[in-house]
C-alpha atoms as a PDB file:
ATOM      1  CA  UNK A   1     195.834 138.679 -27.427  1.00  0.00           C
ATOM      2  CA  UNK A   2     193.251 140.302 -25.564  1.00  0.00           C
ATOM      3  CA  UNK A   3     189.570 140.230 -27.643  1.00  0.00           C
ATOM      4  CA  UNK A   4     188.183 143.855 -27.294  1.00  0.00           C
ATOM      5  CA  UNK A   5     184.839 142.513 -27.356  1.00  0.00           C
ATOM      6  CA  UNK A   6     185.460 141.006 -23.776  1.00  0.00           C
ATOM      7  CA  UNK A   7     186.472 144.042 -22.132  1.00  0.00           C
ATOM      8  CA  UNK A   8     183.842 146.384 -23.711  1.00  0.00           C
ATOM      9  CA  UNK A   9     181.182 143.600 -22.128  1.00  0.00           C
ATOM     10  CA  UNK A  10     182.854 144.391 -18.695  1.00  0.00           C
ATOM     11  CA  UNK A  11     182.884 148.307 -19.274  1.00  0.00           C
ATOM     12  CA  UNK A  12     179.294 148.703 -20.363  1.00  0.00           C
ATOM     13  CA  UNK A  13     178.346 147.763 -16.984  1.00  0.00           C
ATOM     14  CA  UNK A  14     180.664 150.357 -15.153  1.00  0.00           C
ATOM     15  CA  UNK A  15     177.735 152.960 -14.656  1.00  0.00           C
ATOM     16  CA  UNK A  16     176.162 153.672 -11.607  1.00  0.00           C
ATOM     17  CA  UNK A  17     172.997 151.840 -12.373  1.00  0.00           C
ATOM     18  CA  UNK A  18     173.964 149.099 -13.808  1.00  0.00           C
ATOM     19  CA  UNK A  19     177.315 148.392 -11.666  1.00  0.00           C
ATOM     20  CA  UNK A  20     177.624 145.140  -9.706  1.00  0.00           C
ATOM     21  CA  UNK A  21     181.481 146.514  -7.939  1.00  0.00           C
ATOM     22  CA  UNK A  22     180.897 145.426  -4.117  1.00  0.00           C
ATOM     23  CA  UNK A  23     183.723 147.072  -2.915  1.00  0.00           C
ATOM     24  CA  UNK A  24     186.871 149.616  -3.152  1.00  0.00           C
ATOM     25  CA  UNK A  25     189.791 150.052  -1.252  1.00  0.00           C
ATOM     26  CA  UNK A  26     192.798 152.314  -1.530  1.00  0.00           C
ATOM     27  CA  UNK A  27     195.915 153.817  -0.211  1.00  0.00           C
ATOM     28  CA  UNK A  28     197.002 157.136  -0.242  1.00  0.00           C
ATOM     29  CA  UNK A  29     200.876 157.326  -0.670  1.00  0.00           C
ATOM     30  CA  UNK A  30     203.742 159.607  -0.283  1.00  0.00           C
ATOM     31  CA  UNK A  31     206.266 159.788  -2.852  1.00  0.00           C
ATOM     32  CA  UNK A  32     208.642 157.586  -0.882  1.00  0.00           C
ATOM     33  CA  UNK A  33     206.311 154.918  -0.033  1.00  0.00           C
ATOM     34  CA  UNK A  34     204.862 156.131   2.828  1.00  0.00           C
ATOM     35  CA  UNK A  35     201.227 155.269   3.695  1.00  0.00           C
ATOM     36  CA  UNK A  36     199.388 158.445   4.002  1.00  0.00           C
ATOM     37  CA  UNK A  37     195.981 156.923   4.750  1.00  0.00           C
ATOM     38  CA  UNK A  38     193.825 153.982   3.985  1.00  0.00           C
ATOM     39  CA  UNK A  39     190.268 153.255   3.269  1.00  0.00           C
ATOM     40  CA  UNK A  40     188.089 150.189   2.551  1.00  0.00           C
ATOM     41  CA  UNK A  41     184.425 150.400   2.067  1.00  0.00           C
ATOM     42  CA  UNK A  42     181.144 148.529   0.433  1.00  0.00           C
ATOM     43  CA  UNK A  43     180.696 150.506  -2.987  1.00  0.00           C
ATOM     44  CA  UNK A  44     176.902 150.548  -2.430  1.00  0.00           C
ATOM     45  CA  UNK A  45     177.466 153.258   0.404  1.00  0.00           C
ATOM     46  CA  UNK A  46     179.365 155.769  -1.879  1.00  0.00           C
ATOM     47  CA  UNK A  47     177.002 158.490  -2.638  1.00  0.00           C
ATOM     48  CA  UNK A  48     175.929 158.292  -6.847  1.00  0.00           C
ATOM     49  CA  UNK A  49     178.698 161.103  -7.826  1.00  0.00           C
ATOM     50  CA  UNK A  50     181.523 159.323  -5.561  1.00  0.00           C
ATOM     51  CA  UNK A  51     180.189 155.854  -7.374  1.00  0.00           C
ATOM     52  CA  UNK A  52     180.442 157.745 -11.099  1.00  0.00           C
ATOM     53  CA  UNK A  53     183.800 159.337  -9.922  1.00  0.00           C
ATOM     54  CA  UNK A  54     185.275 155.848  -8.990  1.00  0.00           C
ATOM     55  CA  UNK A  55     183.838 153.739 -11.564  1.00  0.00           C
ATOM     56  CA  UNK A  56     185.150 156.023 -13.987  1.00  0.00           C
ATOM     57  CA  UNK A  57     188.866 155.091 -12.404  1.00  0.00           C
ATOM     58  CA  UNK A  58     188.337 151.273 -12.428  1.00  0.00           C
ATOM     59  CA  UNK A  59     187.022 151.553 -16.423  1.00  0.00           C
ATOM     60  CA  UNK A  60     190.206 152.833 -17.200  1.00  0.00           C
ATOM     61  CA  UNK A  61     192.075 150.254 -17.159  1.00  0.00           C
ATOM     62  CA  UNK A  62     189.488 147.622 -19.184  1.00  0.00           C
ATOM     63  CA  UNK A  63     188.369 150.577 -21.791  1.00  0.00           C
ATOM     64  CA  UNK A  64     192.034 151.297 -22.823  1.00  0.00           C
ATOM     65  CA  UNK A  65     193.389 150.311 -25.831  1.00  0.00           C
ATOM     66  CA  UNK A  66     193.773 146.531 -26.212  1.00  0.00           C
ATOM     67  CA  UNK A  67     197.048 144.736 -27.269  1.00  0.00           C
ATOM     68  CA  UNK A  68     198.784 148.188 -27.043  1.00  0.00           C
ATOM     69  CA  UNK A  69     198.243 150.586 -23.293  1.00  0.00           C
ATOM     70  CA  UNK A  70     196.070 147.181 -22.074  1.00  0.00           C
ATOM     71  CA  UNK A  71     198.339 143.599 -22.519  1.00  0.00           C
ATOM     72  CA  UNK A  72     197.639 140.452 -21.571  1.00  0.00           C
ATOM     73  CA  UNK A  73     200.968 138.927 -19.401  1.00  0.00           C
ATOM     74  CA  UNK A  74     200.883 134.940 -17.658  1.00  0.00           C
ATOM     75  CA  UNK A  75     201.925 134.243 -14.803  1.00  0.00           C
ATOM     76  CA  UNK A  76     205.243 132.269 -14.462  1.00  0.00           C
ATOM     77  CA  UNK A  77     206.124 128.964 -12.115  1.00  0.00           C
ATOM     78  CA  UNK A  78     207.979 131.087  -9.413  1.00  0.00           C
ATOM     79  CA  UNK A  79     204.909 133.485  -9.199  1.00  0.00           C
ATOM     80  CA  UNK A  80     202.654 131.062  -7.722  1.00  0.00           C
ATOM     81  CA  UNK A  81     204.692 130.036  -5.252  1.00  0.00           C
ATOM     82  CA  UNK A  82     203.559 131.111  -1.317  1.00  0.00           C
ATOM     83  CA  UNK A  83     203.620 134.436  -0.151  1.00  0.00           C
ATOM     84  CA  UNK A  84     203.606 135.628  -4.212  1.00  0.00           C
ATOM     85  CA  UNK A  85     201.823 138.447  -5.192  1.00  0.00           C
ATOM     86  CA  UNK A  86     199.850 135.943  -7.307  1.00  0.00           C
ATOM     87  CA  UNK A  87     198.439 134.100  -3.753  1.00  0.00           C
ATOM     88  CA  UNK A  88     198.263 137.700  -2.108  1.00  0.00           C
ATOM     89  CA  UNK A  89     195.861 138.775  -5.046  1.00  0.00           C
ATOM     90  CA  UNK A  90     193.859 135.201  -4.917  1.00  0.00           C
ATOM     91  CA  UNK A  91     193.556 135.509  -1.475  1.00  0.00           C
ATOM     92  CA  UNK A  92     191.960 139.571  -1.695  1.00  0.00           C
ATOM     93  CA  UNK A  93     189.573 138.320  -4.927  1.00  0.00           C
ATOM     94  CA  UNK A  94     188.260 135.512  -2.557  1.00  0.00           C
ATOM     95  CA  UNK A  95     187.325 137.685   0.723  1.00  0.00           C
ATOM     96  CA  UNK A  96     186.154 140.528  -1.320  1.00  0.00           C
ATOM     97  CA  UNK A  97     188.824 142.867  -0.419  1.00  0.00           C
ATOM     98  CA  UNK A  98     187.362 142.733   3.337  1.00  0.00           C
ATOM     99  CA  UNK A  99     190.712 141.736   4.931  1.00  0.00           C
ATOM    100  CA  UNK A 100     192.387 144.576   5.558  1.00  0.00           C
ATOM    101  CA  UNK A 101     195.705 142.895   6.991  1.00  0.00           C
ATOM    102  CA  UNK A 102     196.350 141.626   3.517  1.00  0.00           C
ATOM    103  CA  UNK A 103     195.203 144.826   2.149  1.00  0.00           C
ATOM    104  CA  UNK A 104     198.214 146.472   3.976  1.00  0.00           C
ATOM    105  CA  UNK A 105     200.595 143.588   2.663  1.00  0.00           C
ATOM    106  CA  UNK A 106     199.748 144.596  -0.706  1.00  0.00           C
ATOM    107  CA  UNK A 107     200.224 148.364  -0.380  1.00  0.00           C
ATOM    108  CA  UNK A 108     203.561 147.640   1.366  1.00  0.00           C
ATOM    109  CA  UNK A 109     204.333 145.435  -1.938  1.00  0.00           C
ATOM    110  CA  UNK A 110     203.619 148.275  -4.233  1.00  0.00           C
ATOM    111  CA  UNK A 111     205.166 151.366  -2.097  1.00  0.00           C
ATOM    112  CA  UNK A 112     208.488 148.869  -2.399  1.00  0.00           C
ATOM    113  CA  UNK A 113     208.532 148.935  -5.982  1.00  0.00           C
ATOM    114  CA  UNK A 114     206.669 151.406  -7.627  1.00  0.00           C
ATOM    115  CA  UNK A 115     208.960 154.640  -8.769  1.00  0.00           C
ATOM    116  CA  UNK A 116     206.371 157.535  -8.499  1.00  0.00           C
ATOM    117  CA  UNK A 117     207.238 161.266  -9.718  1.00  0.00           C
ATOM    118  CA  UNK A 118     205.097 162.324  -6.994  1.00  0.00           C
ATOM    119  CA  UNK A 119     202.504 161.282  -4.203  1.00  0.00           C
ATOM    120  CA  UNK A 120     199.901 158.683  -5.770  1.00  0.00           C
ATOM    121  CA  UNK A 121     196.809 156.536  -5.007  1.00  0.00           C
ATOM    122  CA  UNK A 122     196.601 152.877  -5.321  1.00  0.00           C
ATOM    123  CA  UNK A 123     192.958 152.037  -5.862  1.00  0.00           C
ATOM    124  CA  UNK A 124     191.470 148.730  -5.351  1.00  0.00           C
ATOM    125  CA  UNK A 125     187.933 147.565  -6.891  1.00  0.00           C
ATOM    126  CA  UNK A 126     186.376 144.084  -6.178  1.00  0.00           C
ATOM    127  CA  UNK A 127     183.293 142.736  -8.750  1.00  0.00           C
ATOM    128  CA  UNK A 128     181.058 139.788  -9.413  1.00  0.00           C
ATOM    129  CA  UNK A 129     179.605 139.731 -12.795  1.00  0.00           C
ATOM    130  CA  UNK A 130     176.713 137.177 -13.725  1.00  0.00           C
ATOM    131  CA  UNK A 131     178.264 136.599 -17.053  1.00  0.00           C
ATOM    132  CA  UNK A 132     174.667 135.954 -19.237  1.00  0.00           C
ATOM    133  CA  UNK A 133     174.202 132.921 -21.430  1.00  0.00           C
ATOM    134  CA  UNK A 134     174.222 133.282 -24.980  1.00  0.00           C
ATOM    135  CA  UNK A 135     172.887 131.447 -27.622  1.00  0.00           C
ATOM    136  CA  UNK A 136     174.592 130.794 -31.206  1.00  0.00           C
ATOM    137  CA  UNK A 137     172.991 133.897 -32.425  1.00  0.00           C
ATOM    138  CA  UNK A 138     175.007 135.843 -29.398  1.00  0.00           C
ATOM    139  CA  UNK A 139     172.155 136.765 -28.213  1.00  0.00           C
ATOM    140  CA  UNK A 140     171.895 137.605 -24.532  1.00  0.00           C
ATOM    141  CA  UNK A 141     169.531 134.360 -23.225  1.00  0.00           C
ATOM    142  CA  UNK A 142     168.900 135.856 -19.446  1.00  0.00           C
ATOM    143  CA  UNK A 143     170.380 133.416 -17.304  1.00  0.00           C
ATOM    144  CA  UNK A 144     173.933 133.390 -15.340  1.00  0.00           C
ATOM    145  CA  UNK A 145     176.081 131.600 -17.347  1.00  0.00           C
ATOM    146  CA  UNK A 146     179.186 131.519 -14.669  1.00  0.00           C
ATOM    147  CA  UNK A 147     180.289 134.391 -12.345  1.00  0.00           C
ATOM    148  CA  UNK A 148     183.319 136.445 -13.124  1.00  0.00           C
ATOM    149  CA  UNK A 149     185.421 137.630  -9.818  1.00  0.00           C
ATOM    150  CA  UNK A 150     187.689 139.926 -10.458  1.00  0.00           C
ATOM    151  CA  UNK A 151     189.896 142.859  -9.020  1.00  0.00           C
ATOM    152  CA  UNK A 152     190.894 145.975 -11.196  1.00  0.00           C
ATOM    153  CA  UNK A 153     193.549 147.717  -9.896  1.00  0.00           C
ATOM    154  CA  UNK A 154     194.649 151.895 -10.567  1.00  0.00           C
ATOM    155  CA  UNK A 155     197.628 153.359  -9.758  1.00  0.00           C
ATOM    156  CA  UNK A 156     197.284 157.245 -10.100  1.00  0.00           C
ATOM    157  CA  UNK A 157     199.129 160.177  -9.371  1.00  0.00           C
ATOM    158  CA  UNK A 158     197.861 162.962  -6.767  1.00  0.00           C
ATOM    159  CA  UNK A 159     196.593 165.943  -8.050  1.00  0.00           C
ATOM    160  CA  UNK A 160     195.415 167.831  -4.943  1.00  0.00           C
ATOM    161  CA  UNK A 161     194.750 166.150  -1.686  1.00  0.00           C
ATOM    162  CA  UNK A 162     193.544 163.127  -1.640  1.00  0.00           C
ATOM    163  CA  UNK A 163     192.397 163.663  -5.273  1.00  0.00           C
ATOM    164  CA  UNK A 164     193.070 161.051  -7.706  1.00  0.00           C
ATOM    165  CA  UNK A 165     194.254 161.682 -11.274  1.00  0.00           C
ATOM    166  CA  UNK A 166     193.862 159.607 -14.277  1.00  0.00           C
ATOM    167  CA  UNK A 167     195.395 156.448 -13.708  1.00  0.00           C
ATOM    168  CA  UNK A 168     199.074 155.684 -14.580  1.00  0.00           C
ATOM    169  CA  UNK A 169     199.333 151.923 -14.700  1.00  0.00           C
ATOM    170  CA  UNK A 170     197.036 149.137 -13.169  1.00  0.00           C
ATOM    171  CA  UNK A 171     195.548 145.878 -13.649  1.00  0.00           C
ATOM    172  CA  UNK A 172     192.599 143.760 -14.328  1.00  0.00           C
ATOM    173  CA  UNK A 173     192.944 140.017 -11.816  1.00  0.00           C
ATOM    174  CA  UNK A 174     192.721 137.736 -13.222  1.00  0.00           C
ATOM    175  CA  UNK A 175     192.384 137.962 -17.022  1.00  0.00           C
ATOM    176  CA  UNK A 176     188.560 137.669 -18.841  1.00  0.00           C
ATOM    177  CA  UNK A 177     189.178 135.466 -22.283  1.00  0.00           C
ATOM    178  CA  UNK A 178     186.344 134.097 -23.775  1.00  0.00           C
ATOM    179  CA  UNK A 179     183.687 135.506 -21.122  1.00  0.00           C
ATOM    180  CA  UNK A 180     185.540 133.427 -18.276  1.00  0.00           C
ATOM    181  CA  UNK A 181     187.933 133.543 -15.856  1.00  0.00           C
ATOM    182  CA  UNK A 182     191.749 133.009 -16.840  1.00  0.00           C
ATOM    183  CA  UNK A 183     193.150 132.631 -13.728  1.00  0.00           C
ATOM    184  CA  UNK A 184     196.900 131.999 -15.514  1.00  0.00           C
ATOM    185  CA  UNK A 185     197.186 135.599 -16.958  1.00  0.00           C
ATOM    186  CA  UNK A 186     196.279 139.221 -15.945  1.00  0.00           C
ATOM    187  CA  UNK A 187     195.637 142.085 -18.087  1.00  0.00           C
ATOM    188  CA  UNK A 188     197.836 144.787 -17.826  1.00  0.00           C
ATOM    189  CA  UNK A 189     197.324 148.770 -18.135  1.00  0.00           C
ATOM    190  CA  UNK A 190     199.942 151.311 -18.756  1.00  0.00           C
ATOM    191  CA  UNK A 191     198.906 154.764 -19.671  1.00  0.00           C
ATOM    192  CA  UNK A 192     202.262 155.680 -21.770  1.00  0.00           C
ATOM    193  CA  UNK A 193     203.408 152.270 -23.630  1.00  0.00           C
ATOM    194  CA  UNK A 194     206.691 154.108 -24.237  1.00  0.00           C
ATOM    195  CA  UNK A 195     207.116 155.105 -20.444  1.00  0.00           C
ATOM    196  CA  UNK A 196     205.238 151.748 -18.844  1.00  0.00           C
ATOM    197  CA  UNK A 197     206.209 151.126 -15.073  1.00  0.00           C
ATOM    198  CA  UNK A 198     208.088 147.762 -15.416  1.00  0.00           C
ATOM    199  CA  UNK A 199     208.290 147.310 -11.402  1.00  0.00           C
ATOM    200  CA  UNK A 200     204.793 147.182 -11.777  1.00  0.00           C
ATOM    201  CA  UNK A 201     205.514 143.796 -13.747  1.00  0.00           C
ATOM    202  CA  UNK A 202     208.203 142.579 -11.652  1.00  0.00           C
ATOM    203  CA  UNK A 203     205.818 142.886  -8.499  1.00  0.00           C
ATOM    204  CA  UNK A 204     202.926 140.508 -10.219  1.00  0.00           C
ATOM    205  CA  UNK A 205     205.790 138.023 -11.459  1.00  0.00           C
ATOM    206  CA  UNK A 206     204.591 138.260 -14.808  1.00  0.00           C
ATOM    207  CA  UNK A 207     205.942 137.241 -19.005  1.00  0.00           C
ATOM    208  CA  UNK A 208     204.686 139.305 -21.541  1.00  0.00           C
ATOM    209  CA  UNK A 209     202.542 136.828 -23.834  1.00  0.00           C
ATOM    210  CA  UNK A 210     204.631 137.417 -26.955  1.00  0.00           C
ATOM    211  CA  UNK A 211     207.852 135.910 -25.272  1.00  0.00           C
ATOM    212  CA  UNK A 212     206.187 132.927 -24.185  1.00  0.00           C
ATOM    213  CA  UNK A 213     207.211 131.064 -26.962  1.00  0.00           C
ATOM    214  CA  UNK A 214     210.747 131.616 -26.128  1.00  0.00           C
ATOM    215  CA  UNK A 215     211.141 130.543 -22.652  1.00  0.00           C
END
């Protein structure tokens, strides 16, 4: 189960003066899976309303409801083998999103699996958090207790050109339980839990936590 109080810790820094994101990437896509256009740049040279527009994306997929639109899934065996999606994601957390040949890999991955209704934007946001230490009283102490890299993924649908809607489905790589890294799951976000994109599943390899204890 995912603890709420984890995520809201990582969405009360989404604003554009307290944000840490280095970087965002993105694909625009045709219906089909054709790449329309790509673009990778630091986050600190978006101007402050392109920063607010973006981070407001990206919090989407933390902020939603826990255990129900946001779920926690592990990766299985066969998911970290080479050329998974699991290695292509470790690999893009690790250069910060700044290789844009694996960039490309991973749109390619998505445009061959994702079933869109219409054009859509895959969005790609890279952050380091200095998670604080806390003391027993859980209050913040100051100093870095251990950094949290992650990537947040959003998948949204086209609303004019090159304008992004609310996002669809997405994730959060890897998972944040217990104010670290979990690099054997990754939170999941799908807007509609009765409509979810289950491609979007198949592509990261994943089991949903409650069938675990079945397999």
């Amino acid at each position: 189960m995912i603890d709420r109080e984890d995520m809201l810790e990582l969405t009360r820094r989404m604003t554009v003066k307290r944000t840490s994101m280095t970087r965002i990437a993105g694909a625009y896509m045709e219906r089909d899976g054709e790449i329309d256009g790509t673009f990778n740049t630091s986050f600190l040279k978006l101007s402050a309303a392109e920063k607010e527009k973006n981070l407001a994306l990206a919090k989407t997929i933390p902020f939603a409801e826990t255990n129900r639109k946001l779920k926690r899934y592990r990766f299985g065996e066969k998911a970290r083998e080479a050329d998974s999606m699991y290695r292509l994601l470790w690999g893009l957390r690790s250069c910060g999103l700044k290789n844009d040949a694996l960039m490309e890999i991973f749109y390619e991955e998505v445009a061959s699996r994702y079933r869109a209704g219409g054009d859509y934007a895959v969005f790609m946001f890279h952050d380091r958090y200095d998670v604080p230490a806390k003391g027993t009283d859980h209050q913040r102490q100051g100093e870095s207790e251990n950094v949290f890299e992650y990537l947040i993924c959003a998948i949204c649908p086209l609303e004019g050109e090159y304008e992004p809607g609310a996002p669809e489905c997405g994730f959060l790589f890897p998972a944040f339980s217990e104010r670290c890294a979990d690099l054997d799951h990754v939170d999941v976000f799908q807007a509609d839990p009765g409509r979810t994109h289950g491609e979007l599943l198949e592509l990261l390899g994943v089991i949903e936590r409650e069938k675990q204890e079945f397999l």
